[in-house]
Protein backbone atom coordinates (compact mmCIF):
# COMPACT_ATOMS: atom_id res chain seq x y z
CA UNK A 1 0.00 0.00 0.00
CA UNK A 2 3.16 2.51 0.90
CA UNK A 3 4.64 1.32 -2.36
CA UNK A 4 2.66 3.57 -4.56
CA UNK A 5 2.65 6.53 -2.35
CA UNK A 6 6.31 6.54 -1.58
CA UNK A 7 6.53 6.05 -5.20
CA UNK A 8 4.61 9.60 -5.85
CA UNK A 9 6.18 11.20 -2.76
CA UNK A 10 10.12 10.36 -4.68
CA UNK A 11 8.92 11.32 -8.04
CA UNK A 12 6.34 14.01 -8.27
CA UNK A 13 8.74 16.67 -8.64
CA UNK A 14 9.90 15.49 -11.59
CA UNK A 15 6.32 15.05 -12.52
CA UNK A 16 5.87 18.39 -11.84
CA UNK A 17 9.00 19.17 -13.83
CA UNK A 18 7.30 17.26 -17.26
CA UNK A 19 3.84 18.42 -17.23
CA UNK A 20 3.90 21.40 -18.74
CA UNK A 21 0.92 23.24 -19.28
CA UNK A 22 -1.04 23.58 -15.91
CA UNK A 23 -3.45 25.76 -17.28
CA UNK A 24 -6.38 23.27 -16.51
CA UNK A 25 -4.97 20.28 -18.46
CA UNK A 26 -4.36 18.11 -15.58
CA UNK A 27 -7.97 16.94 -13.24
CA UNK A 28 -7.69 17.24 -9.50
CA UNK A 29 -10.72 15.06 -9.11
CA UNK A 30 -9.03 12.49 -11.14
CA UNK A 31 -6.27 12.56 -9.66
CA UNK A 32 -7.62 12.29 -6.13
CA UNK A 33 -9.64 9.25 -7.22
CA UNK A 34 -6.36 8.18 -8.69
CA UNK A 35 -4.69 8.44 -5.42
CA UNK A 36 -6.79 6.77 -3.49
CA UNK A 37 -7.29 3.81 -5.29
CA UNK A 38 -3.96 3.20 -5.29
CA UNK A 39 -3.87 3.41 -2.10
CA UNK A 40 -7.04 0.79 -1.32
CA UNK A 41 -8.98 3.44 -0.14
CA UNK A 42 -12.64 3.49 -0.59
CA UNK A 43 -14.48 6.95 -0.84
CA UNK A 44 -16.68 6.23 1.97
CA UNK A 45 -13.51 6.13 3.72
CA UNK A 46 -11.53 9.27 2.76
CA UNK A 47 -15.15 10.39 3.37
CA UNK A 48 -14.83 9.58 7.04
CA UNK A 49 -11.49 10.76 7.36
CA UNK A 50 -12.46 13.90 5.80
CA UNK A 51 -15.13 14.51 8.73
CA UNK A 52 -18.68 14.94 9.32
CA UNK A 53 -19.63 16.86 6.84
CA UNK A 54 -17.94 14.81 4.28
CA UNK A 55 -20.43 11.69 2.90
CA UNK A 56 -19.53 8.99 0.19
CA UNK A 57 -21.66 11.10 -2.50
CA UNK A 58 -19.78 14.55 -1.99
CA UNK A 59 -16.41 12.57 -2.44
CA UNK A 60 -17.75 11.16 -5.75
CA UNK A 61 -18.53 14.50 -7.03
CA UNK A 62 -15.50 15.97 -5.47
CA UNK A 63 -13.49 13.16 -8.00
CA UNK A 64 -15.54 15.14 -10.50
CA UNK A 65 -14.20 18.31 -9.92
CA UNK A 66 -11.58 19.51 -12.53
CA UNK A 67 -9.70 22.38 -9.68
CA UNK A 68 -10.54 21.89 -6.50
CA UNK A 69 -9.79 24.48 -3.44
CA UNK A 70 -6.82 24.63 -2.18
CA UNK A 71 -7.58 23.83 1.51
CA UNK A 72 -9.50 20.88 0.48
CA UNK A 73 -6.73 19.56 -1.40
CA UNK A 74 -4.49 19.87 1.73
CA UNK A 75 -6.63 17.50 3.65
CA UNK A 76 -6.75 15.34 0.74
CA UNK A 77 -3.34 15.23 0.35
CA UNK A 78 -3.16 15.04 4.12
CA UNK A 79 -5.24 12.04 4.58
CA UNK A 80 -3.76 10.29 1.48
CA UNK A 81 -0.55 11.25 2.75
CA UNK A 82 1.15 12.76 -1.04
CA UNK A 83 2.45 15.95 -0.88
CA UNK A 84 -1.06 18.31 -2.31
CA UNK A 85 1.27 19.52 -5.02
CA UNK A 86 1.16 16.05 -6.71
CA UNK A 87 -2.32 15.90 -7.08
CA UNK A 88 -2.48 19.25 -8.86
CA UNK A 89 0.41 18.35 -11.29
CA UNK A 90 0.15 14.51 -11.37
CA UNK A 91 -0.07 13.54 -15.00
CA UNK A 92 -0.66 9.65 -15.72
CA UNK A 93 1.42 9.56 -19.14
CA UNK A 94 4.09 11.31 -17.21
CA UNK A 95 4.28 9.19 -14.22
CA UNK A 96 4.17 5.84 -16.93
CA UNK A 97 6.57 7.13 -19.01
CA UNK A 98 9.34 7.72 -15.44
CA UNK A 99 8.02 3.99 -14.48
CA UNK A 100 8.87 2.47 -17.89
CA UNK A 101 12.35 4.47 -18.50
CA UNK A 102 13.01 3.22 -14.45
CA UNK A 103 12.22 -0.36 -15.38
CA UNK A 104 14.28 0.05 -18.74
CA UNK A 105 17.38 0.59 -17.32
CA UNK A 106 17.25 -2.32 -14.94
CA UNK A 107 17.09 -0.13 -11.72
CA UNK A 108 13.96 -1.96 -10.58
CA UNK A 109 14.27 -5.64 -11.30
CA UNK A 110 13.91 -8.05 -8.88
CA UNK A 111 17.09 -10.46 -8.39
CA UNK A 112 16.23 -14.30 -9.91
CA UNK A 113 18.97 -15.38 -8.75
CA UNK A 114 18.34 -15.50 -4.94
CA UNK A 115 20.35 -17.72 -2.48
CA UNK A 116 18.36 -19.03 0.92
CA UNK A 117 20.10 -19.10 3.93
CA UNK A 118 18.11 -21.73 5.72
CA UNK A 119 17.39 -25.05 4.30
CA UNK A 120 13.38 -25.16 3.54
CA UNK A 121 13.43 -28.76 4.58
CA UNK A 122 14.78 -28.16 7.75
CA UNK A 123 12.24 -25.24 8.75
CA UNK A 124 9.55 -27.82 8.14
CA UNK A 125 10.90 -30.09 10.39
CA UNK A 126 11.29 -27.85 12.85
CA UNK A 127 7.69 -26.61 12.74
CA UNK A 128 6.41 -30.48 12.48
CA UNK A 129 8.51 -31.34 15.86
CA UNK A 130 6.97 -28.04 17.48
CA UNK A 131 3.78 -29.09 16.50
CA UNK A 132 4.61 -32.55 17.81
CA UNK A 133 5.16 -30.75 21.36
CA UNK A 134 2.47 -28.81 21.42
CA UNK A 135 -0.28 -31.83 20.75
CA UNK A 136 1.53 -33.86 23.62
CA UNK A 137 0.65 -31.06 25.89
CA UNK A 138 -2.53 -30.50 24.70
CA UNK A 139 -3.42 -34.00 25.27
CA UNK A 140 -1.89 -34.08 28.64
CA UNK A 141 -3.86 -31.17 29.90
CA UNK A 142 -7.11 -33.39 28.16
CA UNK A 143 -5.71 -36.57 30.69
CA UNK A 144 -5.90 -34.08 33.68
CA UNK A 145 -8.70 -33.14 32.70
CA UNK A 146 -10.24 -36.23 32.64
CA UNK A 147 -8.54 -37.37 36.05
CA UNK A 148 -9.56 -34.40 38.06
CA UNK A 149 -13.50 -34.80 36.40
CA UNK A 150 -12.97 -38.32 37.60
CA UNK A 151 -12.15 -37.49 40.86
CA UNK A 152 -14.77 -34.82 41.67
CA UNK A 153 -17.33 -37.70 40.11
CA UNK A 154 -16.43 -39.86 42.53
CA UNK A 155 -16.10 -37.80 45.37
CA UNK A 156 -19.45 -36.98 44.41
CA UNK A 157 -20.74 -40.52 44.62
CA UNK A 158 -19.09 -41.26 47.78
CA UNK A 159 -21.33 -38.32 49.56
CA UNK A 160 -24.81 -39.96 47.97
């Protein structure tokens, strides 16, 4: 969930930087609902977050909104925790376009050729012999359970 935001938080100025035109080109309301899906969050929760006044319905239309006041955008950005300058500047195309050239140049691949330091085989065994230890315990607490029922049976016979 922190992925994509710490993504935004390291790269919007550069986003910033590529835009361009931010004469009304880019959608705030887009790029709230952008936001927060990335993020997992439903409206109905930045709704909550946002306060009383705040209901599923007014976030919806706020996601419609092409410029959206500046305070508002704070708390936003607040809540969502990206800086309120990358929601007014984000551009999609931009953002893909640092992802791909990121990706190109190998910065972000994941290492295939990982070495273990703990044999698999042996963490199974260990886990089977704890679970081994922990049934013979259960089932001794069962037998003293059974002996002390046992007992208070029978001292309850012997009083009849």
């Amino acid at each position: 969930m922190h992925f994509f935001a710490d993504l935004l938080k390291s790269n919007y100025l550069a986003i910033m930087n590529m835009t361009g035109d931010k004469s009304g080109k880019i959608h705030h309301g887009r790029n709230i609902k952008r936001f927060r899906e990335m993020l997992g969050i439903k409206q109905e929760g930045l709704a909550f977050e946002m306060g009383e006044e705040w209901s599923q319905k007014r976030i919806s239309l706020l996601e419609q909104k092409e410029e959206i006041e500046q305070d508002i955008l704070e708390q936003v950005a607040e809540i969502l925790k990206v800086p309120s300058d990358a929601i007014k500047n984000f551009s999609e195309e931009v953002a893909i376009n640092i992802i791909a050239s990121t990706l190109h140049d190998n910065a972000g691949s994941i290492n295939n050729n990982c070495t273990l330091n703990f044999n698999p085989v042996d963490k199974w065994v260990e886990a089977l012999e704890e679970n081994k230890k922990l049934y013979e315990r259960l089932l001794q607490s069962e037998k003293e359970k059974v002996e002390l029922l046992q007992t208070l049976l029978n001292n309850g016979k012997d009083r009849a």
